[in-house]
C-alpha atoms as a PDB file:
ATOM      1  CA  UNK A   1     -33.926 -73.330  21.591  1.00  0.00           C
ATOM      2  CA  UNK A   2     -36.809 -72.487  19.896  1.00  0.00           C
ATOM      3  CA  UNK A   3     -37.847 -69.542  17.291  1.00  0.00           C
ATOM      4  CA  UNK A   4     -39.741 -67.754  19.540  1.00  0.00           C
ATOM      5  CA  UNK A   5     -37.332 -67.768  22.833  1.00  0.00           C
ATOM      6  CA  UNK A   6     -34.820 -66.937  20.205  1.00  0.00           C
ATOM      7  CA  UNK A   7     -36.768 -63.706  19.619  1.00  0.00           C
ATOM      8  CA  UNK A   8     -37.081 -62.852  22.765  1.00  0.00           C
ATOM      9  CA  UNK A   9     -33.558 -62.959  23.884  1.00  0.00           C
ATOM     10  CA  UNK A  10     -32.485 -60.899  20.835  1.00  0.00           C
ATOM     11  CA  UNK A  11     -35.535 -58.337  22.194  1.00  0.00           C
ATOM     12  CA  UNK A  12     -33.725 -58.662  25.519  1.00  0.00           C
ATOM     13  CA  UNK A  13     -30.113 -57.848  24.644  1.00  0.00           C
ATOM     14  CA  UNK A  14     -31.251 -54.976  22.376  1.00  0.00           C
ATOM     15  CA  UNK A  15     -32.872 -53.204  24.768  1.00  0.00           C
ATOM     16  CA  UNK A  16     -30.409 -54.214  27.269  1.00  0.00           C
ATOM     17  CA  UNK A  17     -27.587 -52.374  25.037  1.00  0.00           C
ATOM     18  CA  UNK A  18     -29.993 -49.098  24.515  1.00  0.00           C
ATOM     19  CA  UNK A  19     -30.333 -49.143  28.042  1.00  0.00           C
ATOM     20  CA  UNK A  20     -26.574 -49.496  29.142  1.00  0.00           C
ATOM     21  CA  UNK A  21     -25.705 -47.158  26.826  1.00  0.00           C
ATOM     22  CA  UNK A  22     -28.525 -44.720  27.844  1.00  0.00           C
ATOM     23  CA  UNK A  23     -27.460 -45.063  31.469  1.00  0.00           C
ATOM     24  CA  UNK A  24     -23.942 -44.354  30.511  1.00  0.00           C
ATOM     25  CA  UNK A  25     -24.308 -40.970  29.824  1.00  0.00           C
ATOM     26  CA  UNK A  26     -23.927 -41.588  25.846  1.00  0.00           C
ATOM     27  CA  UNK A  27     -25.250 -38.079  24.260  1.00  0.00           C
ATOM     28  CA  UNK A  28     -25.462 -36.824  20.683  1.00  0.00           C
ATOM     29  CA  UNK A  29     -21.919 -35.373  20.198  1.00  0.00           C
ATOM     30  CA  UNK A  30     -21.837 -31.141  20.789  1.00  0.00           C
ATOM     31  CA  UNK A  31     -21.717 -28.901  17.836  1.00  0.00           C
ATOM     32  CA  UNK A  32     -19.095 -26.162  18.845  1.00  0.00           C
ATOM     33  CA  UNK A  33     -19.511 -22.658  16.850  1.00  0.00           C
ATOM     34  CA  UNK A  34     -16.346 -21.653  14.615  1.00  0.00           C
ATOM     35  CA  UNK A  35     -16.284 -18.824  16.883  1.00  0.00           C
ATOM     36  CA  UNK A  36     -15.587 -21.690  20.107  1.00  0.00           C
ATOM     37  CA  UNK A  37     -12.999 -23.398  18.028  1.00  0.00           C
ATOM     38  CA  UNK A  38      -9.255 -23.059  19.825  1.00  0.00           C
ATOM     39  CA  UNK A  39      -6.882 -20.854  17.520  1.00  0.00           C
ATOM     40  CA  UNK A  40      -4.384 -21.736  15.579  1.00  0.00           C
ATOM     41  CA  UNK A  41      -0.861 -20.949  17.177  1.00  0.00           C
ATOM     42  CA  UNK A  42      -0.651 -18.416  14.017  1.00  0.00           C
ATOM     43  CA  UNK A  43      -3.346 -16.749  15.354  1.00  0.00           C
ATOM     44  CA  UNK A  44      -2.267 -16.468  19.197  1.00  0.00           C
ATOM     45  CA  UNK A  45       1.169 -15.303  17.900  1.00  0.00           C
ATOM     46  CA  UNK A  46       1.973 -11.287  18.416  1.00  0.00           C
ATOM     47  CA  UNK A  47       2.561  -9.643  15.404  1.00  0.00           C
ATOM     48  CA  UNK A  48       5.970  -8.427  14.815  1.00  0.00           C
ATOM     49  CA  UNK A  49       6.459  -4.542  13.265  1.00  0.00           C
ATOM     50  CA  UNK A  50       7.814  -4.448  10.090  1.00  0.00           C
ATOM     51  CA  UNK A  51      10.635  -1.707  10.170  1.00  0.00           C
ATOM     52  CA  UNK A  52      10.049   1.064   7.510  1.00  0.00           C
ATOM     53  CA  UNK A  53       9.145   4.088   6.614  1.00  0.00           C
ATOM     54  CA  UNK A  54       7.213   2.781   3.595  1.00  0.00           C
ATOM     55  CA  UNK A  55       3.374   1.804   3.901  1.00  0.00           C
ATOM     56  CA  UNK A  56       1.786   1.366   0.561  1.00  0.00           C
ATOM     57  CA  UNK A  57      -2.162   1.399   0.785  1.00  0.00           C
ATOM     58  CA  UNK A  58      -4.467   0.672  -1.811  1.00  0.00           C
ATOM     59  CA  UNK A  59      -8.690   0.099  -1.794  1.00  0.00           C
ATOM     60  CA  UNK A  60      -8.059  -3.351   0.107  1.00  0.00           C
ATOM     61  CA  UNK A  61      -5.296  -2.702   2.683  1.00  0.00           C
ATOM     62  CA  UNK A  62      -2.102  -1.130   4.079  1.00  0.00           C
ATOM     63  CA  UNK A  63       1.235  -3.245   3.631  1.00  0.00           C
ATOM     64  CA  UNK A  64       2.646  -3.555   6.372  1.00  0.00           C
ATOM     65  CA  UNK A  65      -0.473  -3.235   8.184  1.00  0.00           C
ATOM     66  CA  UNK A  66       2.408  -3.116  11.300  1.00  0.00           C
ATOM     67  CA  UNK A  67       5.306  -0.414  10.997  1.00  0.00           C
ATOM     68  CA  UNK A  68       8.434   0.526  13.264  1.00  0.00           C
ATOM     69  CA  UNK A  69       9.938   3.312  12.795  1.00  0.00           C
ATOM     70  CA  UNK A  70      12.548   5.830  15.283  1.00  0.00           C
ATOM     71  CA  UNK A  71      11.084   9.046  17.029  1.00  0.00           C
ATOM     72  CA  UNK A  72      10.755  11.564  14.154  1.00  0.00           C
ATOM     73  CA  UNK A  73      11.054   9.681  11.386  1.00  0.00           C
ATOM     74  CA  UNK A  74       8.999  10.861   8.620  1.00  0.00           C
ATOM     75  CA  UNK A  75       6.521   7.764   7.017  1.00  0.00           C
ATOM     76  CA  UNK A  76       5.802   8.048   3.570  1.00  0.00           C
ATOM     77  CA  UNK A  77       2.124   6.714   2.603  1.00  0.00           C
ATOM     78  CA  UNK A  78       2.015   5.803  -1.132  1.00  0.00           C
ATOM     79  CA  UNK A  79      -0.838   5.219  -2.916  1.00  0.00           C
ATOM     80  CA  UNK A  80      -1.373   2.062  -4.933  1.00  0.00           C
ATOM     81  CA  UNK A  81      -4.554   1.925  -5.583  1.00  0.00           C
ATOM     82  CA  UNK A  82      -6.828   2.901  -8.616  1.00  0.00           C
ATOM     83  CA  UNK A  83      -8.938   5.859  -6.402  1.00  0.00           C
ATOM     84  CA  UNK A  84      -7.595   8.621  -4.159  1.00  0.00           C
ATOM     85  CA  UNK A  85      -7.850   7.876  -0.500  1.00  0.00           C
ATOM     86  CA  UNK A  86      -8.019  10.315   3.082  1.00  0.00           C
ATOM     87  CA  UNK A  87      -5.872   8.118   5.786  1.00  0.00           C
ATOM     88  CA  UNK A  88      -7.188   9.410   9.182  1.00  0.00           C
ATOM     89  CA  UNK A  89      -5.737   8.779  12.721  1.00  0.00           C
ATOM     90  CA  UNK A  90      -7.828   6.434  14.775  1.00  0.00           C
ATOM     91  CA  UNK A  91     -10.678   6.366  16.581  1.00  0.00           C
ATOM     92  CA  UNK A  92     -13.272   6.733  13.671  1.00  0.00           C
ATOM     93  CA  UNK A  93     -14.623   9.114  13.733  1.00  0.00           C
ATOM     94  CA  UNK A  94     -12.870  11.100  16.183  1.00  0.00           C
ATOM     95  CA  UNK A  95      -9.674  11.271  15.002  1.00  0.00           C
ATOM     96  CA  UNK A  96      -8.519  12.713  17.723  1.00  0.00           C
ATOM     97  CA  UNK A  97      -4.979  10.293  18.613  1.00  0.00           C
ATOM     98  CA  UNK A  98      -2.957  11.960  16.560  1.00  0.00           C
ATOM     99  CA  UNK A  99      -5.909  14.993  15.430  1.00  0.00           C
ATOM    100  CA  UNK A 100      -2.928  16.275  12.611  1.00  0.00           C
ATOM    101  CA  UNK A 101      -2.739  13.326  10.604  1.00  0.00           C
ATOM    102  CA  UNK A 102      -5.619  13.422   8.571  1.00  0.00           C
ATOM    103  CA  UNK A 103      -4.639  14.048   5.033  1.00  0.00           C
ATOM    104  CA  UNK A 104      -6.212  15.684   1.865  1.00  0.00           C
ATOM    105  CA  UNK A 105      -6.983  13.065  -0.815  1.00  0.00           C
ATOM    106  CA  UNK A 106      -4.104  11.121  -1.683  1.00  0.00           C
ATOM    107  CA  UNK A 107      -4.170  10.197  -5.750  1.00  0.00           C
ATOM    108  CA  UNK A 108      -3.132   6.920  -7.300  1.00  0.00           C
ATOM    109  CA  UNK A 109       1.135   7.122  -7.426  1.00  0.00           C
ATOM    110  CA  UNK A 110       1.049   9.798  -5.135  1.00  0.00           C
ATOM    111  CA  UNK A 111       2.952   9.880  -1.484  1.00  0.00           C
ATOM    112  CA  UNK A 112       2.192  11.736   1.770  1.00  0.00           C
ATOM    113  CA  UNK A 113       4.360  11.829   4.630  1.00  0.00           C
ATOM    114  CA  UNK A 114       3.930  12.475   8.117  1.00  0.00           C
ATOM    115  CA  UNK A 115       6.357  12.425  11.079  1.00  0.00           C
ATOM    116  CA  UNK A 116       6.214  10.473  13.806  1.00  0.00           C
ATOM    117  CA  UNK A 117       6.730  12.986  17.103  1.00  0.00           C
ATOM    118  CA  UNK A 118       6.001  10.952  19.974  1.00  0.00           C
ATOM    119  CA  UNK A 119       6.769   7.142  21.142  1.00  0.00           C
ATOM    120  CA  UNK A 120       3.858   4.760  21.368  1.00  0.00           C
ATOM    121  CA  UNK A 121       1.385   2.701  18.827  1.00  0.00           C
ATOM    122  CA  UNK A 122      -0.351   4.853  16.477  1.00  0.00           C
ATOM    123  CA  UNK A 123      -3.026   3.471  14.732  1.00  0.00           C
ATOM    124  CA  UNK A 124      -4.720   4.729  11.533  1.00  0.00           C
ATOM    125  CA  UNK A 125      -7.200   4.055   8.883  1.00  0.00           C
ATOM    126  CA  UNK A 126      -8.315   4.695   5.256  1.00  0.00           C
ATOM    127  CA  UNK A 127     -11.229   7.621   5.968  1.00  0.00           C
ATOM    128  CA  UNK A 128     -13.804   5.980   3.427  1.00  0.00           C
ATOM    129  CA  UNK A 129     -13.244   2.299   5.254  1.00  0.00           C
ATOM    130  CA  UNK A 130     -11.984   2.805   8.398  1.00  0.00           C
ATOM    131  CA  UNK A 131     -12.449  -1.130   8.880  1.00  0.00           C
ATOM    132  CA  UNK A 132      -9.375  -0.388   6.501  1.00  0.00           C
ATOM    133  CA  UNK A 133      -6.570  -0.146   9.257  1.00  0.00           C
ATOM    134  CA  UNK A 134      -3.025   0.116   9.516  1.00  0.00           C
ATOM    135  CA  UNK A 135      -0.504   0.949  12.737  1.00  0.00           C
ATOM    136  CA  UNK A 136       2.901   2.463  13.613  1.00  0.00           C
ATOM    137  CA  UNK A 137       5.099   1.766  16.088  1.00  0.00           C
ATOM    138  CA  UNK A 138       7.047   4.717  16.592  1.00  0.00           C
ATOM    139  CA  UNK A 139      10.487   3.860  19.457  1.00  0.00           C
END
């Protein structure tokens, strides 16, 4: 075989392969978002109240951020944070769930309590953040 049918035939099977592969339905692979990713089976798991009738809360959270507590028990809020905080009932800026809990300022190493008076999920939030949120189940 000569140099120049050798050429040719290596032309041929190269654009042969682009070809096949073309009409194969080969495509550039997909870039999915981080928001299209599947979760975790952490985060498709229900969260489980913690039962108390302790929530410490400081500038970055309330822990548990999920409580369970009996009709009427009282919930003591403690402060553990450096600045005073308001807790509020949800919806910002509404407040009108549970319209009586919505405390005065709450001071670093200072507690507030509030009782629980009727079953459900109560949700509530630190008034300067109210991205800030915490929630009671009350049974």
């Amino acid at each position: 075989m000569t140099l120049k049918k050798s050429k040719n035939r290596a032309v041929l099977v190269f654009a042969t392969l682009v070809c096949g592969l073309t009409l194969s339905g080969c495509q550039t692979p997909l870039i999915r978002s981080i928001r299209e990713v599947e979760p975790t089976p952490d985060e498709t798991a229900e969260e489980i109240p913690v039962p108390t009738s302790l929530i410490t809360f400081s500038e970055t959270g309330f822990s548990p951020e999920l409580a369970e507590v009996d009709l009427g028990t009282a919930v003591q809020f403690e402060n553990i944070g450096r600045n005073s905080q308001i807790i509020a009932s949800d919806p910002h800026p509404n407040h009108n769930y549970l319209p009586d809990l919505y405390t005065t300022p709450i001071y670093p190493k200072e507690k507030y309590s509030y009782t629980f008076k009727n079953p459900g999920r109560w949700g509530f939030h630190l008034e300067a953040n109210p991205s800030i949120r915490g929630e009671v189940v009350v049974r």
